[in-house]
N, C-alpha and C. Protein backbone atom coordinates (compact mmCIF):
# COMPACT_ATOMS: atom_id res chain seq x y z
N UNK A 1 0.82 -1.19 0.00
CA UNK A 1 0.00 0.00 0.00
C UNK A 1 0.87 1.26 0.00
N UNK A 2 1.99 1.39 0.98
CA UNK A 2 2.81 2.25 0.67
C UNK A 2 3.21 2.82 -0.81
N UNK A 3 3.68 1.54 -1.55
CA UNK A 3 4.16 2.44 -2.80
C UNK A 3 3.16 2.23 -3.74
N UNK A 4 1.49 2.59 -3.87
CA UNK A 4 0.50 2.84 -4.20
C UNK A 4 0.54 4.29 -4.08
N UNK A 5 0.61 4.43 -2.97
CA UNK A 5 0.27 6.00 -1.97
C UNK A 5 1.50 6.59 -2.78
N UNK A 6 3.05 6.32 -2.51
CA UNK A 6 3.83 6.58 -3.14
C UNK A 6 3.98 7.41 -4.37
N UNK A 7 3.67 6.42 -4.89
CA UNK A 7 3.42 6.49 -6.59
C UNK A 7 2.38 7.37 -7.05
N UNK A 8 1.37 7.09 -5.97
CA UNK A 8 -0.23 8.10 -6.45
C UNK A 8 0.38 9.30 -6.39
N UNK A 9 1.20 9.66 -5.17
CA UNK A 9 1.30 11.32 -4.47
C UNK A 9 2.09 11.69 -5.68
N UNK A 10 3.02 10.95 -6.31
CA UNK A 10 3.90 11.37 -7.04
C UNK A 10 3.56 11.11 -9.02
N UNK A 11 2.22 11.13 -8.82
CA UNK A 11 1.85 11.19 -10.38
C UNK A 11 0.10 11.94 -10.15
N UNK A 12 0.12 12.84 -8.98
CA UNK A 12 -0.97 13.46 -8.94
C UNK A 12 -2.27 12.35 -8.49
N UNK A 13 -1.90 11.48 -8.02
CA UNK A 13 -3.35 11.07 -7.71
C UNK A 13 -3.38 11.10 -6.01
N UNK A 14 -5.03 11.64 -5.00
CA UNK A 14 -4.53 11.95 -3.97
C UNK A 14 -5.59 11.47 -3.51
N UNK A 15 -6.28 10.76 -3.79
CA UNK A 15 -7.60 10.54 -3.25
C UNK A 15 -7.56 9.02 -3.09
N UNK A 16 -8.03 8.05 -2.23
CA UNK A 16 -8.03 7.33 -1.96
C UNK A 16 -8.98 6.66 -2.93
N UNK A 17 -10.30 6.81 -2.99
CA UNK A 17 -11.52 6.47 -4.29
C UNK A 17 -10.52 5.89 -5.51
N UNK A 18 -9.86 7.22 -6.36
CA UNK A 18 -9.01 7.33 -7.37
C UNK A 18 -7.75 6.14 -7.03
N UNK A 19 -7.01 6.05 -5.96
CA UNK A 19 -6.22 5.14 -5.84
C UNK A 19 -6.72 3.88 -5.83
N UNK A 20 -7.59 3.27 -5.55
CA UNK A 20 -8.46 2.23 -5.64
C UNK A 20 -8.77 2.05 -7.12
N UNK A 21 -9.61 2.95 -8.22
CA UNK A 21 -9.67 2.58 -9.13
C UNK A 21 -8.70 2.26 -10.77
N UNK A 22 -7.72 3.32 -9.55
CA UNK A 22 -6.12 3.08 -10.59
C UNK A 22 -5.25 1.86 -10.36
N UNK A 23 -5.91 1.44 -9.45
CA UNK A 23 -5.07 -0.63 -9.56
C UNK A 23 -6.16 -1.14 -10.10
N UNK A 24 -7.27 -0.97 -10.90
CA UNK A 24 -7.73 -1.73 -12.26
C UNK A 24 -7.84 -1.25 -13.03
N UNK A 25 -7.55 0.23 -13.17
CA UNK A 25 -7.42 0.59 -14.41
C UNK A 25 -5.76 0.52 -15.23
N UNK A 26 -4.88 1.62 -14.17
CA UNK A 26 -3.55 1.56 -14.92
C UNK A 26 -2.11 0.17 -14.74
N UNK A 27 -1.81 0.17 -15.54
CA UNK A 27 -0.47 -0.75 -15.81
C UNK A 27 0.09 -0.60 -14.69
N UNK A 28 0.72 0.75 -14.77
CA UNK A 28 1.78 0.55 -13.53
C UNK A 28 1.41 0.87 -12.12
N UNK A 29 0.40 1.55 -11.67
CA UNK A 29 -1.06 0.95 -10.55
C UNK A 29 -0.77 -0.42 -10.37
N UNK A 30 -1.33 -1.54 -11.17
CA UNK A 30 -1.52 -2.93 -11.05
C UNK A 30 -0.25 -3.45 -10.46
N UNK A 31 1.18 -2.78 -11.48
CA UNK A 31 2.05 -3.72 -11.33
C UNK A 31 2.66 -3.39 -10.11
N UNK A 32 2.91 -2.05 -9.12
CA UNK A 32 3.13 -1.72 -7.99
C UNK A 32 2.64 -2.77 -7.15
N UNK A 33 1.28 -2.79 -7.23
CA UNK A 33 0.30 -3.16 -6.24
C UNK A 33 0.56 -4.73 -6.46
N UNK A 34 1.20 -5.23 -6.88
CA UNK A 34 1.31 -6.42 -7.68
C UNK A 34 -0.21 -7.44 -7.59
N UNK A 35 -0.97 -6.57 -8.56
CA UNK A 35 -2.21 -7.48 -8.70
C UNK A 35 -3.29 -7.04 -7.84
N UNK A 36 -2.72 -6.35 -6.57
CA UNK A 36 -3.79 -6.41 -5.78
C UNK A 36 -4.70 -5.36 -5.79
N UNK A 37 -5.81 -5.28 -5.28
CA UNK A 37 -6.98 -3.76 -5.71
C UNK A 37 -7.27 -3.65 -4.13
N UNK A 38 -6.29 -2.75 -3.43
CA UNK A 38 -6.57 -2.49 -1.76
C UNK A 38 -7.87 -1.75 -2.01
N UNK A 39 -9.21 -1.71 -1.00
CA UNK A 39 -10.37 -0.82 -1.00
C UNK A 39 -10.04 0.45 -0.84
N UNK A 40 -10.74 1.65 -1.29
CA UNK A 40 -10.49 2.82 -0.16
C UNK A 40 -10.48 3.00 0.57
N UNK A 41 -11.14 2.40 1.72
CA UNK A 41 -11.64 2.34 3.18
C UNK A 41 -10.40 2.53 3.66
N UNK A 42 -9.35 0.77 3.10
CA UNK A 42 -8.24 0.64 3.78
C UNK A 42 -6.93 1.13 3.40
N UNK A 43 -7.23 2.20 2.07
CA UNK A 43 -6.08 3.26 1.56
C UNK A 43 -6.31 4.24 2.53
N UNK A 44 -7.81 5.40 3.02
CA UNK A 44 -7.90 5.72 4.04
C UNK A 44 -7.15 5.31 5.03
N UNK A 45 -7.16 4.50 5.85
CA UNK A 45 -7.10 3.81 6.92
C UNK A 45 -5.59 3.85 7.34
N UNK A 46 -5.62 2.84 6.16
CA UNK A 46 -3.30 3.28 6.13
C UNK A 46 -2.59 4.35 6.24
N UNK A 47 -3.11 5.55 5.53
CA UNK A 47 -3.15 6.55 5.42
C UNK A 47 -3.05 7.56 6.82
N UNK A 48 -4.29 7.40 7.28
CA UNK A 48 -4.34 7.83 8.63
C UNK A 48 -3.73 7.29 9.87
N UNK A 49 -3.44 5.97 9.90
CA UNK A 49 -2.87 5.31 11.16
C UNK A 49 -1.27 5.59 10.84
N UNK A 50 -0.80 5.79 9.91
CA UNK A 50 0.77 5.96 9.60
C UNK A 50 1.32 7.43 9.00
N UNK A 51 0.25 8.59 9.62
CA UNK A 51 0.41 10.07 8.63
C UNK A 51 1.96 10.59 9.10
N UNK A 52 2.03 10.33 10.49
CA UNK A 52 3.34 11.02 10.78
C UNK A 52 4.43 10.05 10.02
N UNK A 53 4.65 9.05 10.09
CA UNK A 53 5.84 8.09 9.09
C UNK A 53 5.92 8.23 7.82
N UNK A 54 4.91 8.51 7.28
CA UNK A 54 4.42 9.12 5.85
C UNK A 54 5.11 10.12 5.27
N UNK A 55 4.74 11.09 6.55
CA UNK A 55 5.16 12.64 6.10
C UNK A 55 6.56 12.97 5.95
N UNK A 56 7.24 11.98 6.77
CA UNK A 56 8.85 12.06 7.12
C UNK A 56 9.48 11.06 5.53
N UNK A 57 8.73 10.02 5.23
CA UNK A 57 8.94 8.92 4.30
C UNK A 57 8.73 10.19 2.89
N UNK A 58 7.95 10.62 2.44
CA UNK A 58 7.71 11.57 1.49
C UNK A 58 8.92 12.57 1.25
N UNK A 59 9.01 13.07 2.25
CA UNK A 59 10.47 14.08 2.37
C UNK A 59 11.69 13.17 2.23
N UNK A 60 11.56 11.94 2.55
CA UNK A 60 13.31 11.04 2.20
C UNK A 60 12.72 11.19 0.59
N UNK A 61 11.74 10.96 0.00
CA UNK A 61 11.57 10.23 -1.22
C UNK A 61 12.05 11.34 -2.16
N UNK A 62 11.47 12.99 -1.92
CA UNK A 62 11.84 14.15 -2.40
C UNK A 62 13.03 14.39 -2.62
N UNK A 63 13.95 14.18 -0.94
CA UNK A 63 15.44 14.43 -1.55
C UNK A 63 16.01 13.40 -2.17
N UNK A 64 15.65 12.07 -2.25
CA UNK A 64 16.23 11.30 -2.83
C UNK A 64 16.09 11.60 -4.50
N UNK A 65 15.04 11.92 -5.16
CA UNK A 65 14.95 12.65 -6.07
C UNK A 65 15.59 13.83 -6.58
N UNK A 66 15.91 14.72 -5.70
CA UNK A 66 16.66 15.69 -5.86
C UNK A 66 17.90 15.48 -6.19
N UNK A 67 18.66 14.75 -4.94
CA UNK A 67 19.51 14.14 -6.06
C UNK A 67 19.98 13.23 -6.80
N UNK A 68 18.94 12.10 -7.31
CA UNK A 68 19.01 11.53 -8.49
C UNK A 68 18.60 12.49 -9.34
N UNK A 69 18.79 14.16 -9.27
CA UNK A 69 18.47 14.88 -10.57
C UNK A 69 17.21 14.86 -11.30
N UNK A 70 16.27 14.31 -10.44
CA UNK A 70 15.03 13.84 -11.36
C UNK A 70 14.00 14.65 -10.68
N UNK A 71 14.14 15.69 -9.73
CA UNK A 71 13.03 16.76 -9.34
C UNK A 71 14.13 18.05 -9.07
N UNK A 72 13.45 19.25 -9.53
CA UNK A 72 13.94 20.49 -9.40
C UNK A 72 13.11 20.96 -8.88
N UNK A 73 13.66 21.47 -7.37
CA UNK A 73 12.70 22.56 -6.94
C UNK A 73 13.35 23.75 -6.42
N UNK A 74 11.99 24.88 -6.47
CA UNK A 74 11.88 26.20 -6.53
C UNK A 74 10.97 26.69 -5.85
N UNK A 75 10.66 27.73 -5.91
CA UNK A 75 9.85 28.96 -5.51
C UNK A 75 8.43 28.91 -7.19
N UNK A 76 7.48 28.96 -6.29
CA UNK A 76 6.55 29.24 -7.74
C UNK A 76 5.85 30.18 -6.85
N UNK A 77 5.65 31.72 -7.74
CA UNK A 77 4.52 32.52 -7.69
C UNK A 77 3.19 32.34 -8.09
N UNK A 78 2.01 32.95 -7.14
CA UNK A 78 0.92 33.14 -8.29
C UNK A 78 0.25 34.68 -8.43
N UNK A 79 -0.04 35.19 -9.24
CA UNK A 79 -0.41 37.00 -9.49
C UNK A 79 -1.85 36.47 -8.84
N UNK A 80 -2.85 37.23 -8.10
CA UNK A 80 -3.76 37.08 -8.00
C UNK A 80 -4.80 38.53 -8.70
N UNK A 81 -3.95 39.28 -9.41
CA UNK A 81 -4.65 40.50 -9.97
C UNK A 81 -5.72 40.33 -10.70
N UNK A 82 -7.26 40.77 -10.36
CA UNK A 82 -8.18 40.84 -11.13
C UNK A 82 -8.30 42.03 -12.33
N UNK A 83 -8.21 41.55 -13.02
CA UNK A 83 -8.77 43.04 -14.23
C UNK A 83 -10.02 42.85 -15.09
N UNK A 84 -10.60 44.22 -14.85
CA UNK A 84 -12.18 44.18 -15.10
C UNK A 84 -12.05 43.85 -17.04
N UNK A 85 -12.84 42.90 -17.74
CA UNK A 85 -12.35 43.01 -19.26
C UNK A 85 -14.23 43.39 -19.85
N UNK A 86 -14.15 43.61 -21.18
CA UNK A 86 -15.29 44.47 -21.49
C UNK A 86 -15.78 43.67 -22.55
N UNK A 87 -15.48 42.56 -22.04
CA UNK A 87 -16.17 41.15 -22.83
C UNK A 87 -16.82 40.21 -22.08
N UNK A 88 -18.21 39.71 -22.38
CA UNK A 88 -19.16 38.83 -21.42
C UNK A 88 -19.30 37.55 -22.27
N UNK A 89 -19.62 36.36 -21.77
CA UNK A 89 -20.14 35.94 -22.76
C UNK A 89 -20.62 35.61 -23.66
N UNK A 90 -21.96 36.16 -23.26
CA UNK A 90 -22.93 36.63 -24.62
C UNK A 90 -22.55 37.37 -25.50
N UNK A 91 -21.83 38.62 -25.45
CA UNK A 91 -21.01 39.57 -26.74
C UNK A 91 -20.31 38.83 -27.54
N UNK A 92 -19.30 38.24 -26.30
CA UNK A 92 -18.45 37.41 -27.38
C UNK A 92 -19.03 36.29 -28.26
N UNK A 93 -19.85 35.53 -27.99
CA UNK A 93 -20.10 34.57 -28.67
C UNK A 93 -21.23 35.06 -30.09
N UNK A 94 -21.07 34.30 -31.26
CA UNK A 94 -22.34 34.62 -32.32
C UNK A 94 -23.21 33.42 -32.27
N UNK A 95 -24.12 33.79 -32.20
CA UNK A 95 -25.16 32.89 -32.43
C UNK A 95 -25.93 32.32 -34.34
N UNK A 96 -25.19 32.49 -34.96
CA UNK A 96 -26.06 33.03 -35.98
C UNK A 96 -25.17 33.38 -37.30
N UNK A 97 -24.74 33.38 -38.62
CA UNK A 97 -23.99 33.76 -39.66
C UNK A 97 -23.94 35.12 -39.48
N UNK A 98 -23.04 35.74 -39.54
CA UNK A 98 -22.86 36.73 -39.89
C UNK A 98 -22.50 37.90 -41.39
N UNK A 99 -23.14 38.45 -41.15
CA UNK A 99 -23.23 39.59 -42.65
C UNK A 99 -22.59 40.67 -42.80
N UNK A 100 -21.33 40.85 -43.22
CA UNK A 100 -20.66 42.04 -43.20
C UNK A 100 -21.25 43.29 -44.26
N UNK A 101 -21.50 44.39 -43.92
CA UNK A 101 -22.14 45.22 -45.26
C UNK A 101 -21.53 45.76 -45.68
């Protein structure tokens, strides 16, 4: 179950539901899991009874990545600036051929 969780955290999957249905759907899901389809209940479950070993296990896995050169990390910004624009839906879209005269 570990390198389910593993593997999920580290190809975007975070949900337990989703981890469950990615050991019958994907290849390398299945072949981790070797065959097996753990429930969610007990991806939950694992999850929660082992969060602090997890959290520390995740951070070895990061730097170990780091330096096998295979994750770069940084600083990422995000702008949160709203700007008012003078286009709505409805304007923008045509409903209809249009006729230039």
């Amino acid at each position: 179950m570990l390198a389910i969780l593993v593997y999920g955290y580290s190809t975007g999957v975070f949900s337990s539901r989703k981890l469950e249905m990615a050991t019958y759907d994907s290849v390398a899901f299945r072949y981790i899991g070797a065959g097996s389809h753990p429930d969610h209940d007990t991806l939950a479950t694992f999850r929660r009874r082992f969060i602090d070993e997890l959290a520390g296990l995740f951070v070895q896995v990061l730097e170990m990545a780091r330096e096998m050169k295979l994750l770069k990390m940084g600083t990422v910004c995000l702008d949160g600036t709203k700007i008012h624009a003078n286009a709505s839906r409805h304007s923008a879209l045509s409903h209809g051929p249009h006729r230039q005269a």
